[in-house]
N, C-alpha and C. Protein backbone atom coordinates (compact mmCIF):
# COMPACT_ATOMS: atom_id res chain seq x y z
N UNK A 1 2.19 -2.75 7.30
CA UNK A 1 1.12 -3.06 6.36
C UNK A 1 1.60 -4.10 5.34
N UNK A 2 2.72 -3.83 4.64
CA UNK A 2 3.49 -4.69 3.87
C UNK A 2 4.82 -5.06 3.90
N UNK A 3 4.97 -5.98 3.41
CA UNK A 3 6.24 -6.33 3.62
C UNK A 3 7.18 -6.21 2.14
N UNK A 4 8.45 -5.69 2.04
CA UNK A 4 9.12 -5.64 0.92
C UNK A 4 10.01 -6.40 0.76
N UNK A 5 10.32 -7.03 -0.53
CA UNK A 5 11.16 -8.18 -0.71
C UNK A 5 11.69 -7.67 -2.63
N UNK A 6 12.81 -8.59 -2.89
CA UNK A 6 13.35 -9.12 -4.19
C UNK A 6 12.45 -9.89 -4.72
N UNK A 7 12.08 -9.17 -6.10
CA UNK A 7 10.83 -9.94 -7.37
C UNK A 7 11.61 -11.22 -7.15
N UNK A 8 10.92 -13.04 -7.14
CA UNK A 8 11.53 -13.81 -7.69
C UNK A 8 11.17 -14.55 -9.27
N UNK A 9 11.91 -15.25 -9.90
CA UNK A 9 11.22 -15.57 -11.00
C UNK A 9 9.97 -16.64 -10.84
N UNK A 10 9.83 -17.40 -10.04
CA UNK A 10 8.50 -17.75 -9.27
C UNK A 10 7.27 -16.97 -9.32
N UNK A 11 7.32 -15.79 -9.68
CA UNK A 11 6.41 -14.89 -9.46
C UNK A 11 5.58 -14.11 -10.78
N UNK A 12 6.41 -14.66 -12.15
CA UNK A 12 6.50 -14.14 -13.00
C UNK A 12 4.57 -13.97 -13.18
N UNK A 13 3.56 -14.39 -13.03
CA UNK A 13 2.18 -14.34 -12.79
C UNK A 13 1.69 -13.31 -12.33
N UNK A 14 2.65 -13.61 -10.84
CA UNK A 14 1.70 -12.59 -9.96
C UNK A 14 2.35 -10.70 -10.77
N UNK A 15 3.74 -10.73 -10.98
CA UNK A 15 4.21 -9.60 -11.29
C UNK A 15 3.67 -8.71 -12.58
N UNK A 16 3.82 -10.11 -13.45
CA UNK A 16 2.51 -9.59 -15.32
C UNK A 16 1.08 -9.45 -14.77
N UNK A 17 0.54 -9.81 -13.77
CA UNK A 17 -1.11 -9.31 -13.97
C UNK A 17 -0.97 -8.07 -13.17
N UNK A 18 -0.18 -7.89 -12.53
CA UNK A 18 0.08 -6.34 -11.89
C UNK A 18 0.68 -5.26 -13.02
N UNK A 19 1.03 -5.74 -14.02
CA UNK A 19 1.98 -4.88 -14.93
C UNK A 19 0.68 -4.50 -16.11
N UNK A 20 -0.29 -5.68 -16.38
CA UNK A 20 -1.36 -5.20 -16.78
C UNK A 20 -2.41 -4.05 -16.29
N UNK A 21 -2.61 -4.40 -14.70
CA UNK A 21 -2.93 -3.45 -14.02
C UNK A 21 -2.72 -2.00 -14.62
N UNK A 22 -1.43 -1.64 -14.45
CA UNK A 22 -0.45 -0.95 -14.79
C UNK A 22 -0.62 -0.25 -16.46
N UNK A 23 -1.53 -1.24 -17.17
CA UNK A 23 -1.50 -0.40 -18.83
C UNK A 23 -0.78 -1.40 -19.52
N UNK A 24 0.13 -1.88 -19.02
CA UNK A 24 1.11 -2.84 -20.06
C UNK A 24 1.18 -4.26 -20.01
N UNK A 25 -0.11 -4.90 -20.51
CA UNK A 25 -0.30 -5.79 -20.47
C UNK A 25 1.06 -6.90 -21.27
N UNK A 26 1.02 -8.16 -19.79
CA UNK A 26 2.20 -8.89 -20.42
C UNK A 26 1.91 -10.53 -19.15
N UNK A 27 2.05 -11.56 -20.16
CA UNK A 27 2.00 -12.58 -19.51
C UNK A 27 3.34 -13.11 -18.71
N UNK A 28 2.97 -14.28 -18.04
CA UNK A 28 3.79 -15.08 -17.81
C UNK A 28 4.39 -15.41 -18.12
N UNK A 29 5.10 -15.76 -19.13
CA UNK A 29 6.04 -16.25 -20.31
C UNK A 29 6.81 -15.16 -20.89
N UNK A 30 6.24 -13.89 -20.56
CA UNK A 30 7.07 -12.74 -21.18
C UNK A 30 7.51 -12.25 -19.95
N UNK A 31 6.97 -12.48 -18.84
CA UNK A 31 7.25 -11.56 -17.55
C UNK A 31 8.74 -12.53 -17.42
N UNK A 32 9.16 -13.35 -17.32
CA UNK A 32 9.82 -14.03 -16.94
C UNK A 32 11.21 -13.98 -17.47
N UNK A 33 11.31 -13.88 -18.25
CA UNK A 33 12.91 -13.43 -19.04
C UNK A 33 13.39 -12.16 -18.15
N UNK A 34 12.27 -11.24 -18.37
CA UNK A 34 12.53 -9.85 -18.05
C UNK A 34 13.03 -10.20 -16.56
N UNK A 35 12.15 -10.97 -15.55
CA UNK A 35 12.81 -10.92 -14.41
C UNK A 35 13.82 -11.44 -14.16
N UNK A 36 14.65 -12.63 -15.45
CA UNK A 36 15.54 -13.19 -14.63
C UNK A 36 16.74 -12.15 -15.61
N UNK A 37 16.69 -11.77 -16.47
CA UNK A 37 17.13 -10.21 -16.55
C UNK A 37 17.71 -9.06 -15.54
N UNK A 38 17.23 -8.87 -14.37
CA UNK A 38 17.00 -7.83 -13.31
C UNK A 38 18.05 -8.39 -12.55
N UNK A 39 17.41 -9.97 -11.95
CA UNK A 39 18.21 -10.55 -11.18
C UNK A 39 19.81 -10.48 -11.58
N UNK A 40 20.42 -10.28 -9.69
CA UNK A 40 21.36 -10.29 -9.77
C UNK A 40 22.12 -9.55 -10.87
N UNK A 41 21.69 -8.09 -11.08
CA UNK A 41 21.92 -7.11 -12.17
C UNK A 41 21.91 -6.14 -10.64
N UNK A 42 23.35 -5.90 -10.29
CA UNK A 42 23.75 -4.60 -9.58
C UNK A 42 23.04 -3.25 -10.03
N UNK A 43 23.00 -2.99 -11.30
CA UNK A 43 22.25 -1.79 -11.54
C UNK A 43 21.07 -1.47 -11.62
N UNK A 44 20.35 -2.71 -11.28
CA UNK A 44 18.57 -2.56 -11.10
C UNK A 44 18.50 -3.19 -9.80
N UNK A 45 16.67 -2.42 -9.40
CA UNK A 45 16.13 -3.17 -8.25
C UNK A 45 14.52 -3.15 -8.68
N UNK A 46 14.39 -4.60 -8.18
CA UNK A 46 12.93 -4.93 -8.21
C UNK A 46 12.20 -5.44 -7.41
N UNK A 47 11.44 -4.84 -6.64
CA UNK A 47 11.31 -5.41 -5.15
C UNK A 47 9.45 -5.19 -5.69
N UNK A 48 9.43 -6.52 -4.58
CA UNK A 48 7.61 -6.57 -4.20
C UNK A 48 7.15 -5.83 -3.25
N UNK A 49 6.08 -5.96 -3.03
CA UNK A 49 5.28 -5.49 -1.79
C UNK A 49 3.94 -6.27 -1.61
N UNK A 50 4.76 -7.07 -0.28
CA UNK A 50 3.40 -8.42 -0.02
C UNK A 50 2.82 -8.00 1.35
N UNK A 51 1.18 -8.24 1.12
CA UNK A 51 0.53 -8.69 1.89
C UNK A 51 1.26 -9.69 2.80
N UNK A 52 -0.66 -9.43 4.08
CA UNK A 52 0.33 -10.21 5.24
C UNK A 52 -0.09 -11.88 5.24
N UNK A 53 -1.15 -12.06 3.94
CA UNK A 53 -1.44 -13.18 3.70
C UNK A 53 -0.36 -14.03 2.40
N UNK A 54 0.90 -13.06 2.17
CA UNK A 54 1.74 -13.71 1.35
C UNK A 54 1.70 -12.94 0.20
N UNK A 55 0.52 -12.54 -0.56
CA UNK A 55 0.42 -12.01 -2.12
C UNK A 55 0.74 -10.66 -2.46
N UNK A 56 1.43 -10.76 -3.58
CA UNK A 56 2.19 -9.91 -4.11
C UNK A 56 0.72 -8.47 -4.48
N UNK A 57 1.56 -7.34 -4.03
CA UNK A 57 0.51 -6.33 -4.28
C UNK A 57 0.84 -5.35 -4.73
N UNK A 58 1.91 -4.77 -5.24
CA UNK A 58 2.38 -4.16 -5.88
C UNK A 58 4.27 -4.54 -6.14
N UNK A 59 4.86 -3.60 -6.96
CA UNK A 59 5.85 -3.54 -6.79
C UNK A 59 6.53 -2.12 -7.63
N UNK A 60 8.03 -2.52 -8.16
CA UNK A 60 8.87 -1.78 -8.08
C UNK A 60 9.92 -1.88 -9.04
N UNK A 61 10.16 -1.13 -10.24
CA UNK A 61 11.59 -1.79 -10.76
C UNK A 61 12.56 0.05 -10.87
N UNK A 62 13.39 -0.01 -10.80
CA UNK A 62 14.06 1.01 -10.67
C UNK A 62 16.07 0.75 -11.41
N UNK A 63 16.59 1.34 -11.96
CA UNK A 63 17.69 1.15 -12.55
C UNK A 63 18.88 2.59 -12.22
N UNK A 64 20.02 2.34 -12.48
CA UNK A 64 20.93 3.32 -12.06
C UNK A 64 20.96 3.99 -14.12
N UNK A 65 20.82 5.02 -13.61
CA UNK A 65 21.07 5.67 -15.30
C UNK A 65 22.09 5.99 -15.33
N UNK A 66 22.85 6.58 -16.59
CA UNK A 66 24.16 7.42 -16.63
C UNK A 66 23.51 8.13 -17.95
N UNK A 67 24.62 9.02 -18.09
CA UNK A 67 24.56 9.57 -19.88
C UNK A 67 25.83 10.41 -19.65
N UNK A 68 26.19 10.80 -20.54
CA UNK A 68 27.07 12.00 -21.07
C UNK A 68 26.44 13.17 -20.31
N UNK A 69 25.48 13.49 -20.72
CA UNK A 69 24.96 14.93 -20.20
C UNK A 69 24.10 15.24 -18.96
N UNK A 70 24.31 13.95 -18.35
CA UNK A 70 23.62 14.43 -16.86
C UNK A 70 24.15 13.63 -15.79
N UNK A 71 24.31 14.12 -14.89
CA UNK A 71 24.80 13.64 -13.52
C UNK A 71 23.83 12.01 -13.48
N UNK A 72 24.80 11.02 -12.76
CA UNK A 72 23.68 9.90 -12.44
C UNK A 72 22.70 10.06 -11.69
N UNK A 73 21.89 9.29 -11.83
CA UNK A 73 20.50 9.38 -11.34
C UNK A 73 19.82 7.56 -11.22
N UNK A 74 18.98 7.13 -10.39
CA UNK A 74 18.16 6.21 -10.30
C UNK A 74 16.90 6.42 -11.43
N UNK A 75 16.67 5.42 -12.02
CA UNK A 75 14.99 6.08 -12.64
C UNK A 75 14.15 4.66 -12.47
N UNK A 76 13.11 4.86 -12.06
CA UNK A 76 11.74 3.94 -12.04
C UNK A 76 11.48 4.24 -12.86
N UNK A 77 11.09 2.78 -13.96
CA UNK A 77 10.75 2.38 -15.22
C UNK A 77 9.67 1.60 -15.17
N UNK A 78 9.20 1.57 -13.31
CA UNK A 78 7.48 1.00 -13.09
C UNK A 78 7.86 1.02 -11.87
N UNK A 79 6.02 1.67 -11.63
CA UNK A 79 5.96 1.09 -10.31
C UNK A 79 4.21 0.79 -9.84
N UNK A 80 3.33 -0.02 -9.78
CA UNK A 80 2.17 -0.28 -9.37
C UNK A 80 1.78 -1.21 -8.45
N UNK A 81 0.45 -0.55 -7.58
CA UNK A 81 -0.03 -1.22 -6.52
C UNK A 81 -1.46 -1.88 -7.23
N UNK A 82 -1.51 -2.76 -6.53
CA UNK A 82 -3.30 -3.16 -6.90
C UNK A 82 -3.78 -1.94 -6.70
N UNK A 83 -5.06 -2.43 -7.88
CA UNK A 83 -6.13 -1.08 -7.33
C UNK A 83 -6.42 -1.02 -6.36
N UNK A 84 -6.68 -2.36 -5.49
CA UNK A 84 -7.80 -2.39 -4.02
C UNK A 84 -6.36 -1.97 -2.81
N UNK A 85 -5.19 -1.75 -3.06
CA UNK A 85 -4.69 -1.28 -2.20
C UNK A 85 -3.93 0.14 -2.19
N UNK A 86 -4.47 1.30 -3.54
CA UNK A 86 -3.96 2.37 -3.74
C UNK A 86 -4.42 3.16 -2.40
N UNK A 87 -3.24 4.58 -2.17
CA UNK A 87 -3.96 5.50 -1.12
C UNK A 87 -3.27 4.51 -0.16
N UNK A 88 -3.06 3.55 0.62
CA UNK A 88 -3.12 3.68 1.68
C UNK A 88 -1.07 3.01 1.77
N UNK A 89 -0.24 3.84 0.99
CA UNK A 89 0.69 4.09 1.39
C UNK A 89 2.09 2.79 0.91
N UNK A 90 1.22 1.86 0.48
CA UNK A 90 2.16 0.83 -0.43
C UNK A 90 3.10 1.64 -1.18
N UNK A 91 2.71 2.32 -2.38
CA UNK A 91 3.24 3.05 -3.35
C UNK A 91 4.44 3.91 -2.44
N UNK A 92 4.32 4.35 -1.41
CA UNK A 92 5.03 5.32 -0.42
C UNK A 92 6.35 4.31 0.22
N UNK A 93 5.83 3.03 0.33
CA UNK A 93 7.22 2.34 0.84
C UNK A 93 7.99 1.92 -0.36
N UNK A 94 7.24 1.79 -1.14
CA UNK A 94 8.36 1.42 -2.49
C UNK A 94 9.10 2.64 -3.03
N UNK A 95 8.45 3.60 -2.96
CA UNK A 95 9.59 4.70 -3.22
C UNK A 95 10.61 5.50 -2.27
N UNK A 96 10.40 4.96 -0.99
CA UNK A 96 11.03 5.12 -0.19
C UNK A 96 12.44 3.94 0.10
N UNK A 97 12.08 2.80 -0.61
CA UNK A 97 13.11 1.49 -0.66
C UNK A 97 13.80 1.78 -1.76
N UNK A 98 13.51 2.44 -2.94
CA UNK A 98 14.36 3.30 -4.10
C UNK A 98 15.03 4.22 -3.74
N UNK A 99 14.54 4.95 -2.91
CA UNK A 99 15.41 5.97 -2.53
C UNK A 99 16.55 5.96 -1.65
N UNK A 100 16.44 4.99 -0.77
CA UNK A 100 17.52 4.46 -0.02
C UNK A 100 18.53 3.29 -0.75
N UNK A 101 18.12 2.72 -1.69
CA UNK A 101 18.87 2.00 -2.80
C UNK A 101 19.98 2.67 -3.56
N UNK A 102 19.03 4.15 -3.91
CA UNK A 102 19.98 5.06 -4.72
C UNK A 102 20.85 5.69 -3.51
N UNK A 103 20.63 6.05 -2.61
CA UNK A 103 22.03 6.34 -2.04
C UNK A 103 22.95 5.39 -1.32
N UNK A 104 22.56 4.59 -1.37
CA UNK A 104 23.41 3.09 -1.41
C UNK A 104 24.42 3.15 -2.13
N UNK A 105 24.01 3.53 -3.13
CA UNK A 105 24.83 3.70 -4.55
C UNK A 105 25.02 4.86 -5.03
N UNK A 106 25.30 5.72 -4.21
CA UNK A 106 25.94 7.04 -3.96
C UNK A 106 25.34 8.01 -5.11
N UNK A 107 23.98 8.04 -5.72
CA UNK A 107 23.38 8.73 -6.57
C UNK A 107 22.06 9.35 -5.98
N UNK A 108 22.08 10.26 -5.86
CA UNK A 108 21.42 11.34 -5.04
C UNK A 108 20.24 11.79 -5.70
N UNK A 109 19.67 11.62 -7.05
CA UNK A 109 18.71 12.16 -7.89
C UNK A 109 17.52 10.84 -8.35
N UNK A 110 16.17 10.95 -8.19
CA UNK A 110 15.21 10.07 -8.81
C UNK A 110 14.83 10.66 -9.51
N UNK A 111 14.53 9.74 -11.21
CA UNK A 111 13.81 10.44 -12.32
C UNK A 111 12.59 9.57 -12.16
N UNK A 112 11.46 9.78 -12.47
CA UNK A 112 10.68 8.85 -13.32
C UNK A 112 9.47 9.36 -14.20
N UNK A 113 9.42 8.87 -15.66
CA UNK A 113 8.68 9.12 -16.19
C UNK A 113 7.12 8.92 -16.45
N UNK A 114 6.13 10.16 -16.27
CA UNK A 114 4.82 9.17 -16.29
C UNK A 114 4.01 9.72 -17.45
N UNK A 115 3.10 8.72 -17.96
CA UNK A 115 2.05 9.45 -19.10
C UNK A 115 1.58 10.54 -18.74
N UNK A 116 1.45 11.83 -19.89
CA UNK A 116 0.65 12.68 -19.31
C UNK A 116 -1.08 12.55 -19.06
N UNK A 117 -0.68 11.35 -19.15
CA UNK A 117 -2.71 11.90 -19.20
C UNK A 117 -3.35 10.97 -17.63
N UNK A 118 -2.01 10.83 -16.72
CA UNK A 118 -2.10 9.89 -15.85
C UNK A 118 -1.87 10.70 -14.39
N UNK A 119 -3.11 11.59 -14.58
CA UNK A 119 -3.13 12.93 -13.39
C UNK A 119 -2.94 12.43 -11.89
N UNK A 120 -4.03 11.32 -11.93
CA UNK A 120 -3.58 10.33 -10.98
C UNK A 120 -2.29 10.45 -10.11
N UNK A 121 -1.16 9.46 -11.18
CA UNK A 121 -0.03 9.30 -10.58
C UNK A 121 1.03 10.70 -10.64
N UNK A 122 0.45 11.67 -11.66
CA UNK A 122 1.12 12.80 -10.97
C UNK A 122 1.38 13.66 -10.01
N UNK A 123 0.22 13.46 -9.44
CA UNK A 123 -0.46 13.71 -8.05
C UNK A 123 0.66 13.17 -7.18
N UNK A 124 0.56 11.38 -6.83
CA UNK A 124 0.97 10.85 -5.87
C UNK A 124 2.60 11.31 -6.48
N UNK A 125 3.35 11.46 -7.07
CA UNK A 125 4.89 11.95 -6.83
C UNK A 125 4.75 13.52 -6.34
N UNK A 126 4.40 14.35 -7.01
CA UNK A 126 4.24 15.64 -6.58
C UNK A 126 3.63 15.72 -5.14
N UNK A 127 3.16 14.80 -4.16
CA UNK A 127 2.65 14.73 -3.32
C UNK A 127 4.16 14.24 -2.19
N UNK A 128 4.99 13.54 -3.62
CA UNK A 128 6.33 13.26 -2.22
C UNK A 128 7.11 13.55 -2.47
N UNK A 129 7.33 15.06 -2.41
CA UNK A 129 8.31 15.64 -3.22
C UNK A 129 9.23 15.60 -4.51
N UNK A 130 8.26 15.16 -5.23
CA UNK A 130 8.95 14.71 -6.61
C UNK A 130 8.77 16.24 -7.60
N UNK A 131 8.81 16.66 -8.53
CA UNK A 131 8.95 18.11 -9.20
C UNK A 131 8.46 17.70 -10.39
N UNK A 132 8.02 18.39 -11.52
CA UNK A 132 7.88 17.88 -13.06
C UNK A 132 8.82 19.22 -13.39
N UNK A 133 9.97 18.40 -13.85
CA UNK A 133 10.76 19.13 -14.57
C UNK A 133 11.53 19.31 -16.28
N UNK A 134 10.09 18.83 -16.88
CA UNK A 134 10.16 18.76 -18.61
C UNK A 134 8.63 17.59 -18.61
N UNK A 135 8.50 18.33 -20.40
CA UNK A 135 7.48 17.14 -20.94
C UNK A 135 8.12 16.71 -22.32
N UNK A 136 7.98 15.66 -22.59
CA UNK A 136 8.63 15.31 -23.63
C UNK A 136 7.84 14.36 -25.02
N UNK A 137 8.45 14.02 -25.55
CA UNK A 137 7.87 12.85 -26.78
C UNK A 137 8.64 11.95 -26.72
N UNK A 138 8.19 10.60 -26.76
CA UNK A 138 9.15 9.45 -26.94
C UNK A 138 8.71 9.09 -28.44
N UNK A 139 9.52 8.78 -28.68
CA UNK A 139 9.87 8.23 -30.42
C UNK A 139 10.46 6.55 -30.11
N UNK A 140 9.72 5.42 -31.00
CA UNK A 140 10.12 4.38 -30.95
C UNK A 140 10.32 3.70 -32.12
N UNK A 141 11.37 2.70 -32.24
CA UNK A 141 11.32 2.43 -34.36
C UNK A 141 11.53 0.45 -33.60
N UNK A 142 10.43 0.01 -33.99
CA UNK A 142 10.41 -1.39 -33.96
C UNK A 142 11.63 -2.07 -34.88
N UNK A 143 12.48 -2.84 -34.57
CA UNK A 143 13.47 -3.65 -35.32
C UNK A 143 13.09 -4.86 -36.09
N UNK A 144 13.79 -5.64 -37.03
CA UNK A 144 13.29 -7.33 -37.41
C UNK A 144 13.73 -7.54 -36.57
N UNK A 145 13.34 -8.75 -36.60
CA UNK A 145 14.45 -9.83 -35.46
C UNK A 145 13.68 -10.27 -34.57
């Protein structure tokens, strides 16, 4: 159905109107740092998912975590398909190309965090064996600069 590939910075368009999609609206000009960021960064992966006419239709960003207090783990920090191609299993190869990434890299555990009010996508992880195991609060303090 699709084909999976490495975000390029070429793409920075197609990747921000999907990230809007997504709730988090962000242009071209901002998408673009962030991707050349990723690139060639061993501890992240950001892969597309193209149509067979070329266009980008969803994708994928995923990172290796650590901490003090928990075993490593992979965590997806996004992941969205177009609307017109949800359900029919995009979302399913991209988390299946994470998951074989993370044991690539010898880390055996996926986290990822989703809004609660996004029943939706709780569904589709709990649907592939994913668990909800805590709810939490994020706290954020904007910097100058």
């Amino acid at each position: 159905m699709v084909s999976l590939r490495p975000l390029g910075e070429d793409e920075a368009d197609a990747v921000a109107a999907l990230a809007t999609e997504l709730g988090y609206g962000a242009t071209a000009a901002e998408m673009l740092p962030r991707l050349r960021a990723v690139a060639g960064d061993p501890r992240q992966l950001a892969l597309g998912a193209e149509d067979a006419g070329g266009r980008l239709v969803g994708w994928v960003h995923a990172h290796r975590s650590g901490s003090l207090q928990s075993p490593p783990a992979v965590e997806i920090t996004g992941l969205v398909v177009t609307a017109a191609l949800r359900g029919r299993g995009v979302g399913a190869e991209l988390l299946a190309a994470v998951a074989d990434w993370a044991r690539a890299l010898g880390v055996f555990r996926i986290r990822v965090r989703s809004n609660v009010a996004r029943d939706a996508t709780h569904a589709f992880y709990l649907g592939r064996g994913y668990r909800e195991v805590k709810r939490q609060v994020v706290f954020e303090r904007g910097l100058d600069g």
